[in-house]
Protein backbone atom coordinates (compact mmCIF):
# COMPACT_ATOMS: atom_id res chain seq x y z
CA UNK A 1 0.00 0.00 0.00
CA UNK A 2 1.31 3.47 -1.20
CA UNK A 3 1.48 6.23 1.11
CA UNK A 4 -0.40 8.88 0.71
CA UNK A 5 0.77 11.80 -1.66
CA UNK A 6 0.77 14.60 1.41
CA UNK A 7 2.57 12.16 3.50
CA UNK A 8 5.08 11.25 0.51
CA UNK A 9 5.54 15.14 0.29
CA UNK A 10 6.39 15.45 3.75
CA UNK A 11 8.72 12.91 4.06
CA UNK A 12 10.89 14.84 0.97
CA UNK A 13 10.81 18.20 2.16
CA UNK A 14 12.01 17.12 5.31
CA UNK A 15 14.83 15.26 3.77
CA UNK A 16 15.77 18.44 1.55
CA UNK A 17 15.35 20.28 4.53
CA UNK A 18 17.85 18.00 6.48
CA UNK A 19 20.33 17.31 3.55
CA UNK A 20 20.54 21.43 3.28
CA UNK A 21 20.63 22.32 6.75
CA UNK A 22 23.76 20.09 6.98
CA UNK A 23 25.15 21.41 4.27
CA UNK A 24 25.25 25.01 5.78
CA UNK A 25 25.81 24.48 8.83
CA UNK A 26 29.46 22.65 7.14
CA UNK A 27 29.81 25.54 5.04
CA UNK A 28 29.43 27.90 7.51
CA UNK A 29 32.05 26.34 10.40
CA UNK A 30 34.56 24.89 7.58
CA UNK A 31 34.04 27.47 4.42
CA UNK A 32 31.99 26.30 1.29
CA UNK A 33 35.63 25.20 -0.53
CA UNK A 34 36.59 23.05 2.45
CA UNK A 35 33.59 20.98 2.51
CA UNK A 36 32.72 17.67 0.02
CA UNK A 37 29.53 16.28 -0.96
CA UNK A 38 30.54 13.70 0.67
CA UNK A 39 30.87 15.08 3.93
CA UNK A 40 27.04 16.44 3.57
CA UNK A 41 25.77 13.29 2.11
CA UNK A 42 27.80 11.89 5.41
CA UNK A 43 26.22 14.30 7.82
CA UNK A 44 22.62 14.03 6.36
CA UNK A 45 22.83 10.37 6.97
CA UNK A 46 22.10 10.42 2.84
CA UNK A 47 23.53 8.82 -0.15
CA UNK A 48 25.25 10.97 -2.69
CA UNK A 49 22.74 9.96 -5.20
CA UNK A 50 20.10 11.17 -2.98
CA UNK A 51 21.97 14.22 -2.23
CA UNK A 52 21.75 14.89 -5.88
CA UNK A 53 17.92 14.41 -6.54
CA UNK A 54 17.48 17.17 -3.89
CA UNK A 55 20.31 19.41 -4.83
CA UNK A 56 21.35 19.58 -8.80
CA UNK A 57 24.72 21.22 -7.90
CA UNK A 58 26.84 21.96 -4.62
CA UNK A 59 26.14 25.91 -5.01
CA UNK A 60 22.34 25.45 -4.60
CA UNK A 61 22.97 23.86 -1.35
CA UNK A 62 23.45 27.22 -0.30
CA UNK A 63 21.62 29.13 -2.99
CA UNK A 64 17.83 27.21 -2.73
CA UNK A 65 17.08 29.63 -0.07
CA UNK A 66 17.17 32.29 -2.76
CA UNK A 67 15.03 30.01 -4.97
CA UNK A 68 12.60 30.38 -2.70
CA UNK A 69 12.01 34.26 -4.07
CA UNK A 70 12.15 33.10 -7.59
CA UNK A 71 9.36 34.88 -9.56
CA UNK A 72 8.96 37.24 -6.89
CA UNK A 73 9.38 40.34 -8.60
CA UNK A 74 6.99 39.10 -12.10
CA UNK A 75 4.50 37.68 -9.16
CA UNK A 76 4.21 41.27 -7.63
CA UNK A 77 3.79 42.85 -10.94
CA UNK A 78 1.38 39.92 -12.02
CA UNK A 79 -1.33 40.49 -9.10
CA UNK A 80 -0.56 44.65 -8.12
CA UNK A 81 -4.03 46.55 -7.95
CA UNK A 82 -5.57 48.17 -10.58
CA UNK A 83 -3.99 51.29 -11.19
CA UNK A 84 -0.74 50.62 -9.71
CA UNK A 85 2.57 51.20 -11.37
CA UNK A 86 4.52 48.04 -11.44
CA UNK A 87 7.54 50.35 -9.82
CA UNK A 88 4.89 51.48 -7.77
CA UNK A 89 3.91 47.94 -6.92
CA UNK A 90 7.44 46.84 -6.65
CA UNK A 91 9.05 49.25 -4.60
CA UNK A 92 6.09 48.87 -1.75
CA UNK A 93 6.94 45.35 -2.12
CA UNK A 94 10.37 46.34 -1.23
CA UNK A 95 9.89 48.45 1.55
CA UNK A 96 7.30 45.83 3.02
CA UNK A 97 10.25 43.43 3.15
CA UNK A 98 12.74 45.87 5.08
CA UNK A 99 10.14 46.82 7.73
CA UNK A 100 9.90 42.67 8.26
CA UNK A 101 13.99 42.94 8.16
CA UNK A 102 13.09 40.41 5.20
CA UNK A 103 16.86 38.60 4.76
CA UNK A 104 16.58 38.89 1.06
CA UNK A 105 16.14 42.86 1.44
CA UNK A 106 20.29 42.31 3.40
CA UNK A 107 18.04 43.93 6.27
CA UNK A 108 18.81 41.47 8.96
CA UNK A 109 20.77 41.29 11.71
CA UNK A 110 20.92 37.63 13.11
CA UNK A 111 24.25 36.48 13.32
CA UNK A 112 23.28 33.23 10.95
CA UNK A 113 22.14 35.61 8.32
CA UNK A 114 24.80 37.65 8.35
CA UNK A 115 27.15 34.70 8.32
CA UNK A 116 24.99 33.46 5.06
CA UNK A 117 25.84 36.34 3.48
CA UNK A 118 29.29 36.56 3.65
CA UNK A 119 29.65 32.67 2.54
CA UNK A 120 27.16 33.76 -0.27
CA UNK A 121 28.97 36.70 -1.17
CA UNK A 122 32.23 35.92 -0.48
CA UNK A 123 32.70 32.43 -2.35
CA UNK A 124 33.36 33.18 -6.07
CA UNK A 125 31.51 30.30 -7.24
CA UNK A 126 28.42 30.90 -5.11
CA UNK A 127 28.03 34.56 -6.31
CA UNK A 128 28.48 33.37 -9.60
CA UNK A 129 25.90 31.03 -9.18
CA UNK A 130 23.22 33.48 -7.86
CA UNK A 131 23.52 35.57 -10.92
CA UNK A 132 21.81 32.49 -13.12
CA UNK A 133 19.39 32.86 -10.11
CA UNK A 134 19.02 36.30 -11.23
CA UNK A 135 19.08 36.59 -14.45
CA UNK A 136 15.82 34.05 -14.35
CA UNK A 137 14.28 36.83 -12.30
CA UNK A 138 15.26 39.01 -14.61
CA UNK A 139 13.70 37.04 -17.49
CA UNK A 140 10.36 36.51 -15.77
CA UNK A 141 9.88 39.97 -14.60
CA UNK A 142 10.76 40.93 -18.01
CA UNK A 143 7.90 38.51 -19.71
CA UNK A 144 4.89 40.74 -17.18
CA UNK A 145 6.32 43.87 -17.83
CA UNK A 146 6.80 44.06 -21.76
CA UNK A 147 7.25 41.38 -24.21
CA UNK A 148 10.02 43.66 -26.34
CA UNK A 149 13.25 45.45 -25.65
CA UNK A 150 11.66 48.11 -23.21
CA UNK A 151 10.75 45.20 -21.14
CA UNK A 152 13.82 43.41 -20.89
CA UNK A 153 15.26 47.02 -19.66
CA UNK A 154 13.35 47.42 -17.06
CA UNK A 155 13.39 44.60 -15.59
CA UNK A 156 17.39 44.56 -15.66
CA UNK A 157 17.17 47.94 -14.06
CA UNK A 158 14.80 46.62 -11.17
CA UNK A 159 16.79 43.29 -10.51
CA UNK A 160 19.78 45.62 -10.37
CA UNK A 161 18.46 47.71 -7.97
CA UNK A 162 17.20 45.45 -5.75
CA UNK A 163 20.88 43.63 -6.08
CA UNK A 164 22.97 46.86 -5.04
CA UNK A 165 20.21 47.86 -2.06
CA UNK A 166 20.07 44.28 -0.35
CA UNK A 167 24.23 44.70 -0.76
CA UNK A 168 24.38 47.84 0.73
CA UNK A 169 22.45 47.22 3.65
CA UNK A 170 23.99 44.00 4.54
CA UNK A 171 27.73 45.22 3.92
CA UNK A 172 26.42 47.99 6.93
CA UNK A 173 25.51 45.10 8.84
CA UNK A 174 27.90 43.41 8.08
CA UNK A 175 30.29 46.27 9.34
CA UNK A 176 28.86 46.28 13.10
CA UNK A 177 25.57 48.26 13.07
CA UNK A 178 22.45 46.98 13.86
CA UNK A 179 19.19 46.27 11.36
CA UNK A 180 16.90 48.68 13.54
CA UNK A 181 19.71 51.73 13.25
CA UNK A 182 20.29 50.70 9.30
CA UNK A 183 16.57 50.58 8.54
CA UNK A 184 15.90 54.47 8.27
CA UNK A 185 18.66 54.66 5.47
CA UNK A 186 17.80 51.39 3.81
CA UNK A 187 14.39 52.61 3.20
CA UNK A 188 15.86 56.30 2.01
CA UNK A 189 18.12 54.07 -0.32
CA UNK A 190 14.98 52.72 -1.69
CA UNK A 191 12.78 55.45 -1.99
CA UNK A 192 15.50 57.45 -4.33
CA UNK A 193 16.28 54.33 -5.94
CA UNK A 194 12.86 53.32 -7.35
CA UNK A 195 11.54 56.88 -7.19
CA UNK A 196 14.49 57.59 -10.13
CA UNK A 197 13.18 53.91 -12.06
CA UNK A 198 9.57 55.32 -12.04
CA UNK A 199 10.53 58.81 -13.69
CA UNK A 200 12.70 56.68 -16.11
CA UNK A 201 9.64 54.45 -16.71
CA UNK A 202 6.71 56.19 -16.73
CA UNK A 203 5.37 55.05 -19.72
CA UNK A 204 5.04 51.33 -18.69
């Protein structure tokens, strides 16, 4: 007898959940270089080929937490009110997630976060990896704002943004300060950032 599908779903996000909890918590106390798929596979108490059907590649590990936002930006475009710019829609998006402290904003302050970050950013291979993570953004945010060139723009140009002010804010974090006493500036960074996006876009 089968089990049933919710269980069956269950049981594999728990082992994904497992298999990359693991993995960071190796990454974090060794550095991402230092540490095999073996030695995850080892920890997880899974086999490499399991590993695998989880995880395609050793950088999304790390990176599926990311994944988790993929869309985002095209699904906040897709279902903004009537009416509403989609910088308008985006940028309140935005500003919702630093008044959460939101990790993917960099607003955050909890030592694990700010530890992900600086394996994230900080290991060649995983920033190179987030930029495919990107760029898909980039692609689908692209596809509900304009099917031509104009689209494609704007969308790089919102990506981008987003990019530099999650940096920004984290590097200040990153440099001692706390999320609370960043917060007023983040959200000044991101009112003059897509405040100059909506004058360039106006027509959209």
């Amino acid at each position: 007898m089968s089990e049933p599908v919710g269980l069956r779903a269950r049981k594999k996000a728990r082992t994904r959940d497992a298999i990359a909890d693991a993995a960071i918590s190796l990454f974090l106390a060794r550095g991402f270089d230092q540490v095999s798929v073996s030695d995850i596979a080892a920890t997880a108490e899974v086999s490499k080929p399991t590993l695998f059907r989880y995880f395609p590649t050793k950088e999304d590990l790390v990176l599926h937490r990311f994944a988790d936002h993929n869309g985002e930006a095209a699904r906040v475009v897709g279902e903004r009110r009537p009416g509403t710019a989609p910088i308008a829609a985006l940028h309140q998006h935005f500003r919702a997630g630093l008044d959460r402290f939101d990790p993917v904003t960099g607003l955050n302050d909890h030592p694990e976060v700010v530890a992900f970050h600086r394996l994230v950013f900080g290991t060649p291979s995983l920033a190179g990896r987030l930029l495919q993570y990107l760029r898909d953004d980039e692609d689908a945010l692209a596809a509900a704002l304009d099917p031509g060139v104009r689209g494609r723009l704007l969308a790089a140009q919102v990506i981008a943004v987003q990019r530099v002010l999650a940096r920004t804010n984290w590097q200040k974090i990153a440099a001692g300060r706390t999320a609370r006493d960043v917060h007023p500036e983040a959200v000044a960074d991101a009112d003059l950032a897509f405040a100059q996006l909506g004058r360039a876009t106006s027509h959209l």
